[in-house]
Protein backbone atom coordinates (compact mmCIF):
# COMPACT_ATOMS: atom_id res chain seq x y z
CA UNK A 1 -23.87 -17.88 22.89
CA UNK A 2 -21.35 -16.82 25.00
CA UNK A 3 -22.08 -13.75 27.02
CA UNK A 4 -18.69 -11.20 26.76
CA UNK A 5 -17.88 -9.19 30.54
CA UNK A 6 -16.30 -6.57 29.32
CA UNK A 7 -18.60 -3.28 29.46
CA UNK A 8 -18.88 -1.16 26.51
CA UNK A 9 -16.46 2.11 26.19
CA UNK A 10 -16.74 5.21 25.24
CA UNK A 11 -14.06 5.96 23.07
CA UNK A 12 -12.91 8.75 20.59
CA UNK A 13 -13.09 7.20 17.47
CA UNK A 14 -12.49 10.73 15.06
CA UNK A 15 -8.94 10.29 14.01
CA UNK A 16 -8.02 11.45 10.34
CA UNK A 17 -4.87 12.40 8.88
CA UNK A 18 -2.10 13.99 11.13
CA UNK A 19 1.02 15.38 10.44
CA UNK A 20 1.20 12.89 7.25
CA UNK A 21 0.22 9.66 9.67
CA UNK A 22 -2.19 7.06 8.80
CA UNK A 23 -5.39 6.54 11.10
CA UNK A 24 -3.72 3.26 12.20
CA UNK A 25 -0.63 4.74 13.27
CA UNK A 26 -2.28 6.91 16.01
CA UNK A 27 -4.20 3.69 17.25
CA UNK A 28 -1.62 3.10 20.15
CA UNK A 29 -2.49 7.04 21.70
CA UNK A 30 -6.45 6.44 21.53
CA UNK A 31 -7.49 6.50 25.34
CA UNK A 32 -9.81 4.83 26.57
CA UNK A 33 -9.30 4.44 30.26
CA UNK A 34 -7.17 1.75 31.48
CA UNK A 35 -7.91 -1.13 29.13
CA UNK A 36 -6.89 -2.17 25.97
CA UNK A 37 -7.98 -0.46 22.39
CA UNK A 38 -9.51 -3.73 21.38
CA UNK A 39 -10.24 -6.09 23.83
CA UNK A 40 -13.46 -9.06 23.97
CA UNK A 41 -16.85 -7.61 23.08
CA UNK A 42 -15.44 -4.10 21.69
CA UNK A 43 -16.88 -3.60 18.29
CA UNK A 44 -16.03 0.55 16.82
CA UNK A 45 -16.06 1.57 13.52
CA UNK A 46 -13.22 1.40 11.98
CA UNK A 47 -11.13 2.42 8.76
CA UNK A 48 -8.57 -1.09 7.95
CA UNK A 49 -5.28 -0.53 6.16
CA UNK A 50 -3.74 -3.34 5.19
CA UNK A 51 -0.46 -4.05 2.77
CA UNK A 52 -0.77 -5.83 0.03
CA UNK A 53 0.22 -8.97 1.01
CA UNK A 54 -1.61 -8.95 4.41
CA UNK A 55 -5.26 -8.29 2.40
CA UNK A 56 -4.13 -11.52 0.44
CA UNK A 57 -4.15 -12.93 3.64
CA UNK A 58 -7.43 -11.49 5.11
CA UNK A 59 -9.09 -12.38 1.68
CA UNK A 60 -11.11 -15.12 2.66
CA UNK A 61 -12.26 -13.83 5.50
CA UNK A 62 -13.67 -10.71 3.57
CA UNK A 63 -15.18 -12.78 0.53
CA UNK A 64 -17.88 -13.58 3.33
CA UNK A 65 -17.15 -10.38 5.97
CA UNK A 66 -21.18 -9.14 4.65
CA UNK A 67 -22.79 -12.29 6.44
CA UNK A 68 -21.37 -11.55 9.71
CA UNK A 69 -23.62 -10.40 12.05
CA UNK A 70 -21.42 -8.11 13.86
CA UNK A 71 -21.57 -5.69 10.72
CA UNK A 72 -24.91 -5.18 11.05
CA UNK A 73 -24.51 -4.90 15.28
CA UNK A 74 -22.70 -1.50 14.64
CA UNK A 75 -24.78 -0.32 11.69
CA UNK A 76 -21.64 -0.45 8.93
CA UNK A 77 -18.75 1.85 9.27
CA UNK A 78 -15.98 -0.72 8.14
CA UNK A 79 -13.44 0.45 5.44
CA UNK A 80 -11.15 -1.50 3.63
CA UNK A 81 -8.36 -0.07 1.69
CA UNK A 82 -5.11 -2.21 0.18
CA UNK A 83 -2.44 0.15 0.73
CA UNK A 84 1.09 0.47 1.29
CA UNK A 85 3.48 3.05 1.82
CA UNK A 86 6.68 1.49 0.15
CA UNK A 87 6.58 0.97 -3.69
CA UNK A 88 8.24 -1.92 -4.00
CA UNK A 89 6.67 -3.79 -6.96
CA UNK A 90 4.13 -3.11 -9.05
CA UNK A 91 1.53 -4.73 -6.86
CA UNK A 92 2.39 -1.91 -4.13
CA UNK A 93 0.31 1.02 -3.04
CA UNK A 94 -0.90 4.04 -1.08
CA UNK A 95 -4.33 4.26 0.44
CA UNK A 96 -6.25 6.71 -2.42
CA UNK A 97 -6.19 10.64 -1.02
CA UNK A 98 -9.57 11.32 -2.43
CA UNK A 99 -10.96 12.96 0.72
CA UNK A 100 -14.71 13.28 -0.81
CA UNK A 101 -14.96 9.59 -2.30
CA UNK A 102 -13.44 8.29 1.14
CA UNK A 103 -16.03 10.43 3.37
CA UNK A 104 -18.84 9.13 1.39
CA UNK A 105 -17.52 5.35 1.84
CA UNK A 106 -18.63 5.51 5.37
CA UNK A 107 -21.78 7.12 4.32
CA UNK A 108 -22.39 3.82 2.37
CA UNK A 109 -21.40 1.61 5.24
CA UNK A 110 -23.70 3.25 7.66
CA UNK A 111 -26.49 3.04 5.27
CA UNK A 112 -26.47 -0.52 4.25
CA UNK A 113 -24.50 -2.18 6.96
CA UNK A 114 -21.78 -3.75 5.17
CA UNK A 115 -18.35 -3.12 4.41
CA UNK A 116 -16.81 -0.75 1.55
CA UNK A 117 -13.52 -1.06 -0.54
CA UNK A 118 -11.61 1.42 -2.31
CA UNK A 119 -10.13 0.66 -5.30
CA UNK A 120 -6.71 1.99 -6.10
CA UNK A 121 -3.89 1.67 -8.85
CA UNK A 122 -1.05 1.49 -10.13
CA UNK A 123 -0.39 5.25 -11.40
CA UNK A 124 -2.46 7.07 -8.59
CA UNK A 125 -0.15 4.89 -6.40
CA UNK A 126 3.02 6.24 -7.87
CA UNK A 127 1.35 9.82 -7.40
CA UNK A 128 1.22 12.71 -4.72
CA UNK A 129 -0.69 15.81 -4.51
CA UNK A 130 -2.08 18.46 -2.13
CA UNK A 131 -5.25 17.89 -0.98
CA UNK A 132 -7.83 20.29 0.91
CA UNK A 133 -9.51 18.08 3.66
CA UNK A 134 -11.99 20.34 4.63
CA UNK A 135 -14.72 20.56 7.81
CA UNK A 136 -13.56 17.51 9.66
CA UNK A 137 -16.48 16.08 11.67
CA UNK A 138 -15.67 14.89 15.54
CA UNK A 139 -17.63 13.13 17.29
CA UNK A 140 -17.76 10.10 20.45
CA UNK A 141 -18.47 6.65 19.39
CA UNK A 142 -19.97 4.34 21.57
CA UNK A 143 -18.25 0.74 21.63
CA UNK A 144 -21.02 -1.53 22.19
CA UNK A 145 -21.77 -5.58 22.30
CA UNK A 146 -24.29 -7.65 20.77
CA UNK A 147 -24.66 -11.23 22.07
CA UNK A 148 -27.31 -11.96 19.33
CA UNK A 149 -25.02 -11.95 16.29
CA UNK A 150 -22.16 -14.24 15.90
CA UNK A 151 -18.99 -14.37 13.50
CA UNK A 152 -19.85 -18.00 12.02
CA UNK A 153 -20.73 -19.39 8.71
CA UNK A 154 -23.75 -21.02 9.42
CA UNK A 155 -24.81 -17.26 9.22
CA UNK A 156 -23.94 -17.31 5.34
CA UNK A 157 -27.47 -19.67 3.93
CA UNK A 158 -30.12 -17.31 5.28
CA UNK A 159 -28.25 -13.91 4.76
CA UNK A 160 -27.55 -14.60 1.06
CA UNK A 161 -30.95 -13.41 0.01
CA UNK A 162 -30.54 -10.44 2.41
CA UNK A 163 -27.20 -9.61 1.02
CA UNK A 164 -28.87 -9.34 -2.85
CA UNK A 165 -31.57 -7.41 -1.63
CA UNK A 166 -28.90 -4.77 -0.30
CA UNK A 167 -26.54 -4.84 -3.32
CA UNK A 168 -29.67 -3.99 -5.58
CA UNK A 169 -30.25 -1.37 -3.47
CA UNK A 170 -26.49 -0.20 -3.59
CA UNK A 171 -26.81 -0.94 -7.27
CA UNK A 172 -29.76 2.22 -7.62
CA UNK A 173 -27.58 3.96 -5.27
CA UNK A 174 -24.40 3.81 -8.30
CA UNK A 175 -26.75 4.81 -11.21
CA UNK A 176 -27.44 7.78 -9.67
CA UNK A 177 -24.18 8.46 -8.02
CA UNK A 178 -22.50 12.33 -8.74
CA UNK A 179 -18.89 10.16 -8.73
CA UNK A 180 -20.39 8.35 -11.95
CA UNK A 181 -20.34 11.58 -14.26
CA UNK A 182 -21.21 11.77 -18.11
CA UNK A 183 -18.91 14.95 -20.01
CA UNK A 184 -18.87 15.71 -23.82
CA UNK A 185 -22.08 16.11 -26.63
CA UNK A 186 -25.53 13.94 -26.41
CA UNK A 187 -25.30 12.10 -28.80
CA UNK A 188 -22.25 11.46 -29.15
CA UNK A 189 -20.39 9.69 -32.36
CA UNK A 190 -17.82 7.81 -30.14
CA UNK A 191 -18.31 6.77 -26.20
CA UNK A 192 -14.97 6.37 -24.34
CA UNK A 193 -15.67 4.72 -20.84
CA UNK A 194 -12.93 5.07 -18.33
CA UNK A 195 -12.38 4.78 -14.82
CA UNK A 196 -8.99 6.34 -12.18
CA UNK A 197 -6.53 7.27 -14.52
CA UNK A 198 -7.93 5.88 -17.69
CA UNK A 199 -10.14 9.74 -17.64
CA UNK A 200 -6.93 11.73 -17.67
CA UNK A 201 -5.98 9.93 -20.48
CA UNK A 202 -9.11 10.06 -22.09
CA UNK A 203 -9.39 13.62 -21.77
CA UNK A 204 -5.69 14.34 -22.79
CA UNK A 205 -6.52 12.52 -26.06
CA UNK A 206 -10.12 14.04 -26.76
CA UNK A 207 -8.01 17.39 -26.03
CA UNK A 208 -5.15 17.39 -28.18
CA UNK A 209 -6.99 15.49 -31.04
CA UNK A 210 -9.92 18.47 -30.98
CA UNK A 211 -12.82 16.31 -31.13
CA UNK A 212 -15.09 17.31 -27.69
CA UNK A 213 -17.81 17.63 -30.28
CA UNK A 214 -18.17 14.83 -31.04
CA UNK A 215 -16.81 12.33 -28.66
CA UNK A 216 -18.23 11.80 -25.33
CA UNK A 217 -16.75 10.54 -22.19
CA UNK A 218 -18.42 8.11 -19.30
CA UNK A 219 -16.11 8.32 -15.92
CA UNK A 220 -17.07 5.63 -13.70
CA UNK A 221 -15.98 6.09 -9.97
CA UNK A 222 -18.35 3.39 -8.48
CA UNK A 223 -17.17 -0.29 -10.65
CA UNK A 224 -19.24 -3.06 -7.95
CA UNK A 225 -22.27 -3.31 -8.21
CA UNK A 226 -21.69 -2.10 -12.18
CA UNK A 227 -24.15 1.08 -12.72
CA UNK A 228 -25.37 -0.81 -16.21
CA UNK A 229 -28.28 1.23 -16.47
CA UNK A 230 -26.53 4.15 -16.47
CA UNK A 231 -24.05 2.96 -19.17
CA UNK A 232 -27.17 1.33 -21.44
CA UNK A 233 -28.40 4.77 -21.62
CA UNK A 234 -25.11 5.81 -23.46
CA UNK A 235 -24.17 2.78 -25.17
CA UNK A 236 -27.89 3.03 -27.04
CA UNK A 237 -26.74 6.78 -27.95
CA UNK A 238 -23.98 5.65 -30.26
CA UNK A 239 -22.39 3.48 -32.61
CA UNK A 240 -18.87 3.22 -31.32
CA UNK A 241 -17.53 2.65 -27.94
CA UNK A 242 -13.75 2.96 -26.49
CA UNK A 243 -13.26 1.05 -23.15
CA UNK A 244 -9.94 3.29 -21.14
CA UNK A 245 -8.58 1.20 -18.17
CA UNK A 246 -5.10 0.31 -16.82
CA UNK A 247 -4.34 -3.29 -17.59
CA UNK A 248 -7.27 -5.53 -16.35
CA UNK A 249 -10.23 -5.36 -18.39
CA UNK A 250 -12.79 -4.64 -15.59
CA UNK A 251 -15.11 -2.38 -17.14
CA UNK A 252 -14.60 -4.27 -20.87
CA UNK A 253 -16.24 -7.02 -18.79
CA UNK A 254 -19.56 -5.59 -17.34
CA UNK A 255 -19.82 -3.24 -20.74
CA UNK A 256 -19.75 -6.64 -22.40
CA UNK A 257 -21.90 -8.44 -20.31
């Protein structure tokens, strides 16, 4: 294993929305002395936004970014989010501006040392809103090395069993997740489980139709790994079930499964 020469950095790594700019856009203005931002042996956690096209690209890489040892060097803290700021098709989007569900995303990554994803679509692409960010937390992060892990695939065979251990312990984590909420009567004559805007439709309809007594609704924020525990316990409360999602069936699958 190649040993890297540069020295670790200190760098400030607590950079969050400015002025309407992007994390990435500020990356240029970071200083850290009089090297690069990202130069051989720097590893900082990071939040990734890439354009639709470009996480087509980076695809591959990602199907297997959880064996890579340098994931687990930095204890987690990798986001990715498939975003972009022109709407030019319908595959186009904005990063989600969910400040709480993106906060605890790192919070996830630090725990289990792997990467997160958020999930956007279609209509909360084509949306804006004002959003209260709240206490913003600052701190240093220290840019370290670690000569012992390596960014190879012979890495993949022994992690695999590693890797199922910690998605059954992100698994848990979803079942018992305050994102994953339950609203409406116990029990309930009709089910409707929605995720993203599939709930403000569901709601809308429960609403104007006057049935809250009697229908329930299942919002699911966290969709991988699929909290089925938590939606056994309110499939086996009724008789009738109404799946609410935009286009792919997602949810229809795991329910079904």
């Amino acid at each position: 294993m190649a040993k890297y020469s540069t020295k670790p950095m200190v760098i400030d790594a607590a950079r969050w929305f400015r002025n309407g700019d992007h994390p990435e856009d500020n990356c240029d203005i970071i200083d850290i002395g009089d090297g690069p931002l990202f130069g051989e042996g720097h590893v900082v956690r990071r939040y990734c936004r890439l354009e639709h096209d470009g996480q087509d690209e980076c695809r591959y890489c990602g199907k297997t970014m959880c064996f890579h040892g340098w994931i687990d060097t930095i204890g987690g803290g990798h986001i990715v989010c498939p975003g972009d700021w022109i709407i030019e098709r319908v595959k186009g989007e904005f990063y989600p501006c969910k400040p709480d569900i993106f906060a605890i995303t790192y919070e996830l990554s630090n725990e289990f040392d792997c990467h997160v994803m958020l999930r956007s679509y279609t209509r909360l692409s084509h949306a804006s809103n004002p959003i209260e960010l709240g206490k913003i937390q600052k701190k240093e992060v220290e840019a370290r090395t670690d000569n012992n892990s390596s960014i190879s695939p012979y890495l993949a065979r022994p992690k695999h069993a590693a890797v199922l251990k910690r998605l059954a312990r992100i698994k848990e984590r979803f079942e018992a997740s305050s994102f994953n909420r339950y609203e409406g009567p116990e029990p309930a004559d009709v089910v409707i489980i929605c995720s993203g805007s599939g709930y403000q439709c569901a709601w809308d309809a429960v609403e104007s139709l006057g049935v809250e007594n009697s229908v329930g609704i299942l919002k699911l924020a966290t969709l991988w790994p699929f909290p089925s525990n938590l939606v056994t316990k309110f499939l086996t409360q009724t008789e009738r079930v109404l799946i609410a999602e935009e286009v792919d069936p997602v949810i229809e699958v795991y329910v079904k499964a």
